[in-house]
Protein backbone atom coordinates (compact mmCIF):
# COMPACT_ATOMS: atom_id res chain seq x y z
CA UNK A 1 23.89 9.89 15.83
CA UNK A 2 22.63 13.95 16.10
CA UNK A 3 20.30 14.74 17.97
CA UNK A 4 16.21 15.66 17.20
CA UNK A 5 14.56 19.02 18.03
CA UNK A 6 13.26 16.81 20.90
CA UNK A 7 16.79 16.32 22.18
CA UNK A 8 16.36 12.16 21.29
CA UNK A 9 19.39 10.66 19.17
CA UNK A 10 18.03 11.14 15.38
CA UNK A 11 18.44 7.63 13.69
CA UNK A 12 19.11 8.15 9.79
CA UNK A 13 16.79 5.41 7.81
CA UNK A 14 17.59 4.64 3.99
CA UNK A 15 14.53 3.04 1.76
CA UNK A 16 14.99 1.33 -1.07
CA UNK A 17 12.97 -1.21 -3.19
CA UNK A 18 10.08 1.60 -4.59
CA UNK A 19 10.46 3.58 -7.60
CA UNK A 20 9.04 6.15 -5.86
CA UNK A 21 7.82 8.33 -2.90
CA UNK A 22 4.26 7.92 -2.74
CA UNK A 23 2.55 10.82 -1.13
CA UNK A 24 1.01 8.20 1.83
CA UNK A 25 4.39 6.96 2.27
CA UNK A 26 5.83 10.33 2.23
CA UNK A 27 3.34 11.61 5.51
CA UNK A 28 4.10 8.34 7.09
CA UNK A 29 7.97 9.49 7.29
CA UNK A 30 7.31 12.85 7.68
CA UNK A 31 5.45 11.99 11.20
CA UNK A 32 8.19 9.53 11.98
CA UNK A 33 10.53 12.57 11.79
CA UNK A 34 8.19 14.45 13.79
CA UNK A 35 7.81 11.78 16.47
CA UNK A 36 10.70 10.26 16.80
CA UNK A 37 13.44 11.62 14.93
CA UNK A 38 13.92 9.07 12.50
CA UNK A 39 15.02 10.87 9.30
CA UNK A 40 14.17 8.89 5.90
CA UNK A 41 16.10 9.12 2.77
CA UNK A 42 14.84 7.68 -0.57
CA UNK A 43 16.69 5.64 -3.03
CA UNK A 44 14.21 5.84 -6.00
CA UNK A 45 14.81 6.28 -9.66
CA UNK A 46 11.22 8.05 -10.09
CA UNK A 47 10.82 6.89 -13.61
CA UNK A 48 6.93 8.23 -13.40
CA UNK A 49 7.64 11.45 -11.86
CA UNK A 50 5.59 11.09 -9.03
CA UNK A 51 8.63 12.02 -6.38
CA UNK A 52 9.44 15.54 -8.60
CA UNK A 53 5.19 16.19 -8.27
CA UNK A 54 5.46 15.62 -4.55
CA UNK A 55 8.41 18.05 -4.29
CA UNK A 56 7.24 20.64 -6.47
CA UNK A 57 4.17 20.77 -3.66
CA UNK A 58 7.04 21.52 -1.38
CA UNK A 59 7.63 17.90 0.58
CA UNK A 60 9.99 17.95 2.87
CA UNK A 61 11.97 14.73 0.84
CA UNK A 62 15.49 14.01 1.07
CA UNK A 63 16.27 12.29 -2.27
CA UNK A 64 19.04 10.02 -3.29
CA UNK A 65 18.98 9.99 -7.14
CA UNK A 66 18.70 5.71 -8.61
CA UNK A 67 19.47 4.74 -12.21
CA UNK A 68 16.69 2.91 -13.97
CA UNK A 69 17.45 -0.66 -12.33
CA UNK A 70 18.12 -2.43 -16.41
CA UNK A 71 17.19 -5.68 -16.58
CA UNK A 72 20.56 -5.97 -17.88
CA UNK A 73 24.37 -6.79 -16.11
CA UNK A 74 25.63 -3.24 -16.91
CA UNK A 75 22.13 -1.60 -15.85
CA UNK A 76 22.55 -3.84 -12.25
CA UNK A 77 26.00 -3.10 -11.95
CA UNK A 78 25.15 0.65 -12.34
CA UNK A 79 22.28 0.58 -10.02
CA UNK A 80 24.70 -1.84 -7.53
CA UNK A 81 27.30 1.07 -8.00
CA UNK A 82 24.71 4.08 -6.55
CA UNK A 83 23.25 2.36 -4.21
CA UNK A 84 27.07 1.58 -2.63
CA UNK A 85 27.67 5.55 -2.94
CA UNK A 86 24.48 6.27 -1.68
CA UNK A 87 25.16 4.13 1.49
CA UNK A 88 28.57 5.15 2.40
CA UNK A 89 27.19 9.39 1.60
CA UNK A 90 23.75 8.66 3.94
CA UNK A 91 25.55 6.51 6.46
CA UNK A 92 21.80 4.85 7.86
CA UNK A 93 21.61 3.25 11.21
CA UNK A 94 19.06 1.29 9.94
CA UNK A 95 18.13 -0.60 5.70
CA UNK A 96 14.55 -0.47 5.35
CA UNK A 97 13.44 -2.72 1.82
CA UNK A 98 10.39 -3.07 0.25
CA UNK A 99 10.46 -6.03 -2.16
CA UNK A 100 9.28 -4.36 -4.93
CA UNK A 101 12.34 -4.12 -7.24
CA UNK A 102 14.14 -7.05 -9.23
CA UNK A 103 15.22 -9.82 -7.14
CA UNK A 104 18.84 -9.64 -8.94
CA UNK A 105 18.69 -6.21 -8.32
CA UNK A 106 17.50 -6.15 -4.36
CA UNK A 107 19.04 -9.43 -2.72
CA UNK A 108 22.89 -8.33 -3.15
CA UNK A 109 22.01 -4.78 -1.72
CA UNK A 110 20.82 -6.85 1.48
CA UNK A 111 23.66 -8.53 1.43
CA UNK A 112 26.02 -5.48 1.08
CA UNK A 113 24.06 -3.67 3.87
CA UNK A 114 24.76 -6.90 6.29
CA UNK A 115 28.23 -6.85 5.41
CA UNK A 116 28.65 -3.42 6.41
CA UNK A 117 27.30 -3.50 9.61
CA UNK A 118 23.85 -2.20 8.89
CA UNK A 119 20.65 -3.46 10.12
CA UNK A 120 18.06 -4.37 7.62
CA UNK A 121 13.92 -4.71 8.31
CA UNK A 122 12.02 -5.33 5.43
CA UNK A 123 8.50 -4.31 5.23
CA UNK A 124 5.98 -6.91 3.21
CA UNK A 125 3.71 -6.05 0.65
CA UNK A 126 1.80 -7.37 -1.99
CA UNK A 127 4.67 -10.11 -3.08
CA UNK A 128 3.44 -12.52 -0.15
CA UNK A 129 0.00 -12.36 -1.28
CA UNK A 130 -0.69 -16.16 -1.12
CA UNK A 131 -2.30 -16.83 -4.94
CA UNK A 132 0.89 -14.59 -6.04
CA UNK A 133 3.65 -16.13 -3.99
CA UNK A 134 2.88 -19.56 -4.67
CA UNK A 135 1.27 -19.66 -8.10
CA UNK A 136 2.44 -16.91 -10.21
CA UNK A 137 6.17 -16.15 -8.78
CA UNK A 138 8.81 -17.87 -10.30
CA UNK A 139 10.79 -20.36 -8.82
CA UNK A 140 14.27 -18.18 -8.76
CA UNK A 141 11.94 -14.96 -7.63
CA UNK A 142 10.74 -17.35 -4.81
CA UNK A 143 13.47 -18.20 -3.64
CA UNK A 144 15.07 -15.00 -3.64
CA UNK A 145 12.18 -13.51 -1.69
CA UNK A 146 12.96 -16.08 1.16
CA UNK A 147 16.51 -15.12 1.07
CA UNK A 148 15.28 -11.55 1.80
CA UNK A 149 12.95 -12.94 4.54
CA UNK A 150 15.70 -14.73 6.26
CA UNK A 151 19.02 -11.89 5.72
CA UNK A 152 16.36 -9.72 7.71
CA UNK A 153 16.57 -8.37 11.19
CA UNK A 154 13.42 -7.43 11.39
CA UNK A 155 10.37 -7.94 9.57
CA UNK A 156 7.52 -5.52 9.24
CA UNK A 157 4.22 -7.03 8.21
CA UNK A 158 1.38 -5.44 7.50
CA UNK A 159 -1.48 -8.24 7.05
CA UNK A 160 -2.48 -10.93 8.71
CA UNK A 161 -2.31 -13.70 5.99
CA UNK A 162 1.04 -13.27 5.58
CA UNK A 163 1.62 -14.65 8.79
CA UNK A 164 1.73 -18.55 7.54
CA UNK A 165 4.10 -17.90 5.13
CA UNK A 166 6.24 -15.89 7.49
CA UNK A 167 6.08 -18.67 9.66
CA UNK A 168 7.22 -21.28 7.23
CA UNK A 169 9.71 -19.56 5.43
CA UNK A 170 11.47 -17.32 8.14
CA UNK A 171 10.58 -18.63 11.46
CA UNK A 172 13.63 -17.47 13.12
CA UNK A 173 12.89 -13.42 12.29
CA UNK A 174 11.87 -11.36 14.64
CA UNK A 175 8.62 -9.85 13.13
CA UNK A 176 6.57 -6.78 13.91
CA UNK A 177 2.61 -6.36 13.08
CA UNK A 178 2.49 -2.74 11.73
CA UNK A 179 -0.98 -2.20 9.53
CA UNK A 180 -1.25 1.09 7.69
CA UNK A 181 -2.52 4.19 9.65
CA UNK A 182 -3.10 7.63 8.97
CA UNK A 183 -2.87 11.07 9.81
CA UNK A 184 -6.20 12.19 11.60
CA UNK A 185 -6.87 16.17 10.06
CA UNK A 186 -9.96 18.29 11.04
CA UNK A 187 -13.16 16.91 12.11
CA UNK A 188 -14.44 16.77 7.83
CA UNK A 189 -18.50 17.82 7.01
CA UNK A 190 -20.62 14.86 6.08
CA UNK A 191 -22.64 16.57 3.84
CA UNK A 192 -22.30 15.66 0.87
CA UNK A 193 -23.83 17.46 -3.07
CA UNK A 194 -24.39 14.85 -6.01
CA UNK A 195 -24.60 11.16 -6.05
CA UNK A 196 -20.82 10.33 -6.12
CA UNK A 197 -19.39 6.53 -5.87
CA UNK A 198 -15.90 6.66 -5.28
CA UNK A 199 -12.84 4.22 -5.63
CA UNK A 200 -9.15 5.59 -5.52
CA UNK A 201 -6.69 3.07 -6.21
CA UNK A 202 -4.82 1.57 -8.55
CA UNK A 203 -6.71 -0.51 -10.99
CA UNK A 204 -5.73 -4.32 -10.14
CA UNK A 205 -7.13 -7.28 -11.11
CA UNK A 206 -7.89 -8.66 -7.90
CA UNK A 207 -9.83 -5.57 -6.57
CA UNK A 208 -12.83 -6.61 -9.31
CA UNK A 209 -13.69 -2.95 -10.63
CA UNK A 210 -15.07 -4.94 -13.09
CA UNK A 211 -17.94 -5.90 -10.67
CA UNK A 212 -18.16 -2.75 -9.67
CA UNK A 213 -18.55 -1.09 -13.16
CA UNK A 214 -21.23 -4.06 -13.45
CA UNK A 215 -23.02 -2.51 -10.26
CA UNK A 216 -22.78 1.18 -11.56
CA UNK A 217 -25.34 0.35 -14.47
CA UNK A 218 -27.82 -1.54 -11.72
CA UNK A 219 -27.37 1.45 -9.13
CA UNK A 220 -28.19 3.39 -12.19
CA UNK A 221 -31.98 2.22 -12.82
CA UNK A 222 -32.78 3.34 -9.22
CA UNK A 223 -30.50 6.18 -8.91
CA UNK A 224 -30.18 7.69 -12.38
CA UNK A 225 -28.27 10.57 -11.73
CA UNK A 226 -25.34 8.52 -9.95
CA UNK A 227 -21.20 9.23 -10.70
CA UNK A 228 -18.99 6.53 -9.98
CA UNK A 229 -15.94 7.94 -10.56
CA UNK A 230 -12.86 5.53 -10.76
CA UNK A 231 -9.76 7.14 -9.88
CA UNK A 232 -6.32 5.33 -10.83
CA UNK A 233 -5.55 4.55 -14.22
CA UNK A 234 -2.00 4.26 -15.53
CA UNK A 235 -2.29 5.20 -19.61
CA UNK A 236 -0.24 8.01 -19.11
CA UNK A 237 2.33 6.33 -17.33
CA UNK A 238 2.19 2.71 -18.70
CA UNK A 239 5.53 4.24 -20.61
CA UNK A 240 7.56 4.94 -17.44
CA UNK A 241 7.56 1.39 -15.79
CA UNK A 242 6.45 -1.73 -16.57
CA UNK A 243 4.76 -2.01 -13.10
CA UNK A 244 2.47 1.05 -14.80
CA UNK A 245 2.71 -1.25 -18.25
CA UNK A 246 1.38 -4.28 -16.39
CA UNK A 247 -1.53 -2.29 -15.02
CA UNK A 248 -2.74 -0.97 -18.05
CA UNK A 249 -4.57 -4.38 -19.89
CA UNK A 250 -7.12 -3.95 -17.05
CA UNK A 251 -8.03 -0.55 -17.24
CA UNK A 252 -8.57 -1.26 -21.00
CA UNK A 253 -10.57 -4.28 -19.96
CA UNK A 254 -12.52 -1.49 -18.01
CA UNK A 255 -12.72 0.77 -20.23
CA UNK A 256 -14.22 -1.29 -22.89
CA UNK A 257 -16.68 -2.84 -20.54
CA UNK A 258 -17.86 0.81 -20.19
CA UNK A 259 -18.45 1.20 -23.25
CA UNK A 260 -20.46 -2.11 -23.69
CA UNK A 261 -22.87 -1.14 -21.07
CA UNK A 262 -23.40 2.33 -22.15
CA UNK A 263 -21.93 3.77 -18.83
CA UNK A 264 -20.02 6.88 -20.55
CA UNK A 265 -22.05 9.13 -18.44
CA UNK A 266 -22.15 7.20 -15.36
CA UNK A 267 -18.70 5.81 -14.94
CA UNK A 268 -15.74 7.94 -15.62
CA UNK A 269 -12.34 6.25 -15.49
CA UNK A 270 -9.71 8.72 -14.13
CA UNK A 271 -5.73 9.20 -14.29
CA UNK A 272 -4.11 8.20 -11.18
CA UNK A 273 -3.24 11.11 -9.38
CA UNK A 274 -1.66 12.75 -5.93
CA UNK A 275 -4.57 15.16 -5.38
CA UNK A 276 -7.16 13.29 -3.80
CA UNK A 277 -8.86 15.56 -1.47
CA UNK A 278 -11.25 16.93 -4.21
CA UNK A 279 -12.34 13.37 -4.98
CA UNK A 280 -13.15 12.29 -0.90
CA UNK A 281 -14.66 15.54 -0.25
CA UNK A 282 -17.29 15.14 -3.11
CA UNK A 283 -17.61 11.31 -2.32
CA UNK A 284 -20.42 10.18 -0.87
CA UNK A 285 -19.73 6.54 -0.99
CA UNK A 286 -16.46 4.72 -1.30
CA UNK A 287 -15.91 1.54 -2.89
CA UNK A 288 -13.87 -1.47 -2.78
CA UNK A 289 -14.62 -4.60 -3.80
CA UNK A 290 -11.13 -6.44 -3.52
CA UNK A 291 -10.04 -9.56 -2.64
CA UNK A 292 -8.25 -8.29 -0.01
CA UNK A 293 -9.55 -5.48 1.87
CA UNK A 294 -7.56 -4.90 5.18
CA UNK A 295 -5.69 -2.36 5.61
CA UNK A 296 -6.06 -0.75 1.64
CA UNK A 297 -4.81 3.16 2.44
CA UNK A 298 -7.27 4.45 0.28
CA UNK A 299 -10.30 3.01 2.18
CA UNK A 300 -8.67 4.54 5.22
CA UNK A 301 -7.81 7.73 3.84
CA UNK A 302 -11.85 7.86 2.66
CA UNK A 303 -13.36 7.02 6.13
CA UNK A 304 -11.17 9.36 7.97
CA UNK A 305 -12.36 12.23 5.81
CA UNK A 306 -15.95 10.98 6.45
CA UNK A 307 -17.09 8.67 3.22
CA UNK A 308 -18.25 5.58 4.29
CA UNK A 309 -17.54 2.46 2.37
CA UNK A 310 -19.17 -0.70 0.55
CA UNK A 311 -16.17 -3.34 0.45
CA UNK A 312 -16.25 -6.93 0.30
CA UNK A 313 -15.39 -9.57 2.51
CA UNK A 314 -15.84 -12.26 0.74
CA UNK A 315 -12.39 -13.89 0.79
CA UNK A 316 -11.27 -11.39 3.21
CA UNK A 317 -12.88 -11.89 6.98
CA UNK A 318 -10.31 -8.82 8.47
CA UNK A 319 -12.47 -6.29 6.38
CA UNK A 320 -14.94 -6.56 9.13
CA UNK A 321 -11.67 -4.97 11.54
CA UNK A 322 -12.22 -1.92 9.57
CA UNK A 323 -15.71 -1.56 7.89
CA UNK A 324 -18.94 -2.64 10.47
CA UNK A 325 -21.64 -3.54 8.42
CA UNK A 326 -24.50 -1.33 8.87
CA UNK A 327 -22.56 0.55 11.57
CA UNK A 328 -19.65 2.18 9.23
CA UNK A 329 -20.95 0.93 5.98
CA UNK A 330 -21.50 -2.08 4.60
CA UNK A 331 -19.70 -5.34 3.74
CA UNK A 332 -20.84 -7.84 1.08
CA UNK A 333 -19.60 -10.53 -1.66
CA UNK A 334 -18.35 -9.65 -4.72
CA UNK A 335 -21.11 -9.44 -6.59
CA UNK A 336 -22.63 -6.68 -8.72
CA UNK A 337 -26.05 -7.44 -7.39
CA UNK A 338 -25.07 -7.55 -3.71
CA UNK A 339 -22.75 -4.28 -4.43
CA UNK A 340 -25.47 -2.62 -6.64
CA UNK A 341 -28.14 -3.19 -3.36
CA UNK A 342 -25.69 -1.74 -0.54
CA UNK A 343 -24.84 1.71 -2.41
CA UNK A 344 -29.02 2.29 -3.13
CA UNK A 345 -29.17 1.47 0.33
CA UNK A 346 -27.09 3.95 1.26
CA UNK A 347 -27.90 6.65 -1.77
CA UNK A 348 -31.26 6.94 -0.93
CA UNK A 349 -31.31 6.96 2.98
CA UNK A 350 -29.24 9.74 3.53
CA UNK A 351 -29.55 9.95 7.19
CA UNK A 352 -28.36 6.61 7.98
CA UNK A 353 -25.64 7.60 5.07
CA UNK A 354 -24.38 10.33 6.97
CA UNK A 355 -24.42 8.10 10.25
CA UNK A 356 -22.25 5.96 8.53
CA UNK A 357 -19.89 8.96 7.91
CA UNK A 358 -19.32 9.47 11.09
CA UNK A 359 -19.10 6.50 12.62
CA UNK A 360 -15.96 5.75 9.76
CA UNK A 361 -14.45 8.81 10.70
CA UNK A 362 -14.30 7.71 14.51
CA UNK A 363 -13.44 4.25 13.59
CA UNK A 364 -10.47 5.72 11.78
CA UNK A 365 -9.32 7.98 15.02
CA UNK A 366 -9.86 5.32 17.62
CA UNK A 367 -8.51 1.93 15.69
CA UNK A 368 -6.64 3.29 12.61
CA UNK A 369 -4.72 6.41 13.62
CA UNK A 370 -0.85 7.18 12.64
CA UNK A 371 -0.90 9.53 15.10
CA UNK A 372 -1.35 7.38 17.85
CA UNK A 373 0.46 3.66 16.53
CA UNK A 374 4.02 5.57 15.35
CA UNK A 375 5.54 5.36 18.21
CA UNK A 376 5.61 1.71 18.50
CA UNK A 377 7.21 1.44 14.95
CA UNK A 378 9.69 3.81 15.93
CA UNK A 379 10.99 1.76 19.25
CA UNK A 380 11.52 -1.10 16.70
CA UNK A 381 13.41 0.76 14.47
CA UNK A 382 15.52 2.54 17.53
CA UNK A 383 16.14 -0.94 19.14
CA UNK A 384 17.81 -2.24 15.68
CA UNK A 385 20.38 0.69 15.76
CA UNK A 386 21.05 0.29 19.10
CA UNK A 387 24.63 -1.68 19.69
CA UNK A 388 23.76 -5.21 19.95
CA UNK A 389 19.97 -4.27 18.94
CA UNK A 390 19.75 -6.66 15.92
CA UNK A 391 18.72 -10.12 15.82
CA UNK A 392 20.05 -12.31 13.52
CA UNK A 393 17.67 -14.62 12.39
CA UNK A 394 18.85 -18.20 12.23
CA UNK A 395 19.63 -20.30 9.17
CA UNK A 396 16.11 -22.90 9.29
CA UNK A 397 16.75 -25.19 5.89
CA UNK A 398 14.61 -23.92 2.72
CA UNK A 399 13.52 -27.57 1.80
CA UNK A 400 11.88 -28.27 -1.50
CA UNK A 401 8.60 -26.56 0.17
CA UNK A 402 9.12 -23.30 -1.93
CA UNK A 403 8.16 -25.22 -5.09
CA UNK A 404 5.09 -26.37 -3.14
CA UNK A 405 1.53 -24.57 -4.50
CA UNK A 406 -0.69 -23.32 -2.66
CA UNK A 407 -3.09 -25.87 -1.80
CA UNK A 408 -0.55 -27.21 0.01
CA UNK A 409 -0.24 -24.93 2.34
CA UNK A 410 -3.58 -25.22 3.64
């Protein structure tokens, strides 16, 4: 291995399983670089054009070019093909894979990696979301997702209800709790012009903007000159990738349930888009009213720049680890009423509003900065490439319990 500005042996780290380099992800490299000397390369196909965006603004990204992943035997074979160039050109000490990608696709890339020598930790997302995993994954998906789990050396989760199935499905993997930080910037104003709501996100089913465009016409009788702007839809993209496609029936859904209300001048539903510092430093609220709150990025990104939230935590107790209600904001049910009642609250008391502000912003600092956690991630990532650093996980039998549903698991 070279050797970082710092004089510390620079570990070489190859991602694959995202389509692209998300501008979050992007800083959360860039500081690893920084920090430790662990230099990220991308394997991404960037079918939406998000990685050439984030270049063209002059990120420091080192690229290695994917084919469109086909659903198709030549298409894999071609994508198999790169990614086998791409390894033996990079030469990583250390796989890193998000399961996002096909299954077919992602599982004999693991494999390869193993076979060659190379460490893998894969970092879990949204596929172990409980309702998801066990109700609305295939069986072959399923099971190729614990086949990931278990050809792992490490894995890197970032919420806590992914714990159980961790635990049943991969018990012999060393794991490592890493929830998403960010980078802490200058101390941001809290002053704030207009009545803007803000949410910044992809438009998913489970986070319930349908409540919350429900809300926007009862905040509206009390505040009538309120924005909620609604920042992540995927029209002009749904083209690129079906992930974008798949996205696409909700904000319709959304956009006709504007419509119905008569909210064209009080809910505007806005492109997804890379630029987001405009929209948090108008914001004087920001909203999310998910299923699953803890740790969403873009709830993070808003407190840290001094917007404090209404989320829900409903069906999610660890919102409370980043929101205090009535301290940092306010946490409710998902309900338009209940949501409706916290941001009047808030619009029309704008002292404790702006107390709220900056009591998110130091929540952010003390609990929730990158800053301050990357170090840990990078001794994890430095003990794997180490001789001898990874742990094979053992071989614990699959059983029939994959099939299981959910309810079972309870």
């Amino acid at each position: 291995m070279s050797e970082s500005p710092r004089g510390e042996a620079t570990l070489k780290l190859l991602l694959i399983g995202e389509e692209h380099v998300r501008a979050k992800v992007a800083r959360h490299y860039q500081l690893l670089e920084e920090d430790a000397g662990i230099e990220t390369h991308y394997f991404v196909d960037d079918r939406s054009g998000i990685t050439r965006e984030l270049q063209a603004q002059g990120a420091p990204l080192r690229i290695e070019q994917a084919p469109v992943p086909e659903r198709s035997l030549p298409g894999i074979l071609r994508y198999w093909s790169a990614f086998a160039r791409c390894l033996k050109r990079v030469r990583p000490q250390v796989l890193e894979v998000y399961t996002s990608i096909h299954w077919a696709v992602l599982y004999p890339m693991v494999l390869y990696a193993r076979a060659h020598g190379i460490p893998v930790a894969v970092v879990c997302r949204g596929e172990l979301y409980p309702q998801y995993f066990y109700n609305e994954t295939g069986p072959i998906k399923r099971w190729s997702l614990v086949q990931i789990l278990r050809a792992a050396d490490l894995i890197v989760y970032k919420e806590p209800w992914m714990l159980p199935i961790l635990e049943r499905f991969a018990p012999g993997v060393r794991r490592f709790e890493w929830f998403n930080a960010v980078p802490i910037g200058p101390e941001p104003g809290v002053e704030r012009e207009g009545n803007v709501v803000l949410y910044l996100n992809f438009f998913k089913r489970f986070r319930n903007l349908d409540v919350a465009v429900r809300a926007a016409a009862l905040v509206r009788e009390q505040v009538p000159d309120v924005r909620f702007l609604l920042v992540g839809g995927t029209s002009e993209l749904a083209e690129k990738s079906q992930f974008y496609a798949d996205l696409l029936a909700y904000e319709r859904e959304l956009v006709a349930l504007v419509e119905e209300l008569g909210l064209g001048g009080t809910v505007e539903i806005l492109p997804f888009t890379n630029q987001v510092d405009p929209f948090f430093s108008a914001a004087k609220i920001y909203l999310l009213p998910a299923d699953t709150v803890f740790c969403n990025f873009g709830l993070l990104e808003a407190m840290e720049r001094g917007v404090p939230a209404v989320v829900t935590g409903e069906k999610d107790p660890d919102a409370a680890r980043i929101v205090e209600d009535g301290v940092s904001g306010r946490v409710v049910n998902i309900d338009p009423g209940e949501l409706a009642e916290a941001v009047i609250g808030m619009l029309q008391d704008e002292d404790a509003r702006r107390e709220m502000a900056r009591a998110a912003r130091e929540k952010i600092v003390r609990s929730f900065n990158l800053g301050s956690l990357i170090g840990s991630l990078a001794q994890q990532y430095q003990q794997l490439a180490r001789p001898g650093g990874a742990q094979r996980p053992r071989r614990a039998s699959l059983n029939t319990a994959v099939g299981e549903s959910a309810s079972s698991t309870t």
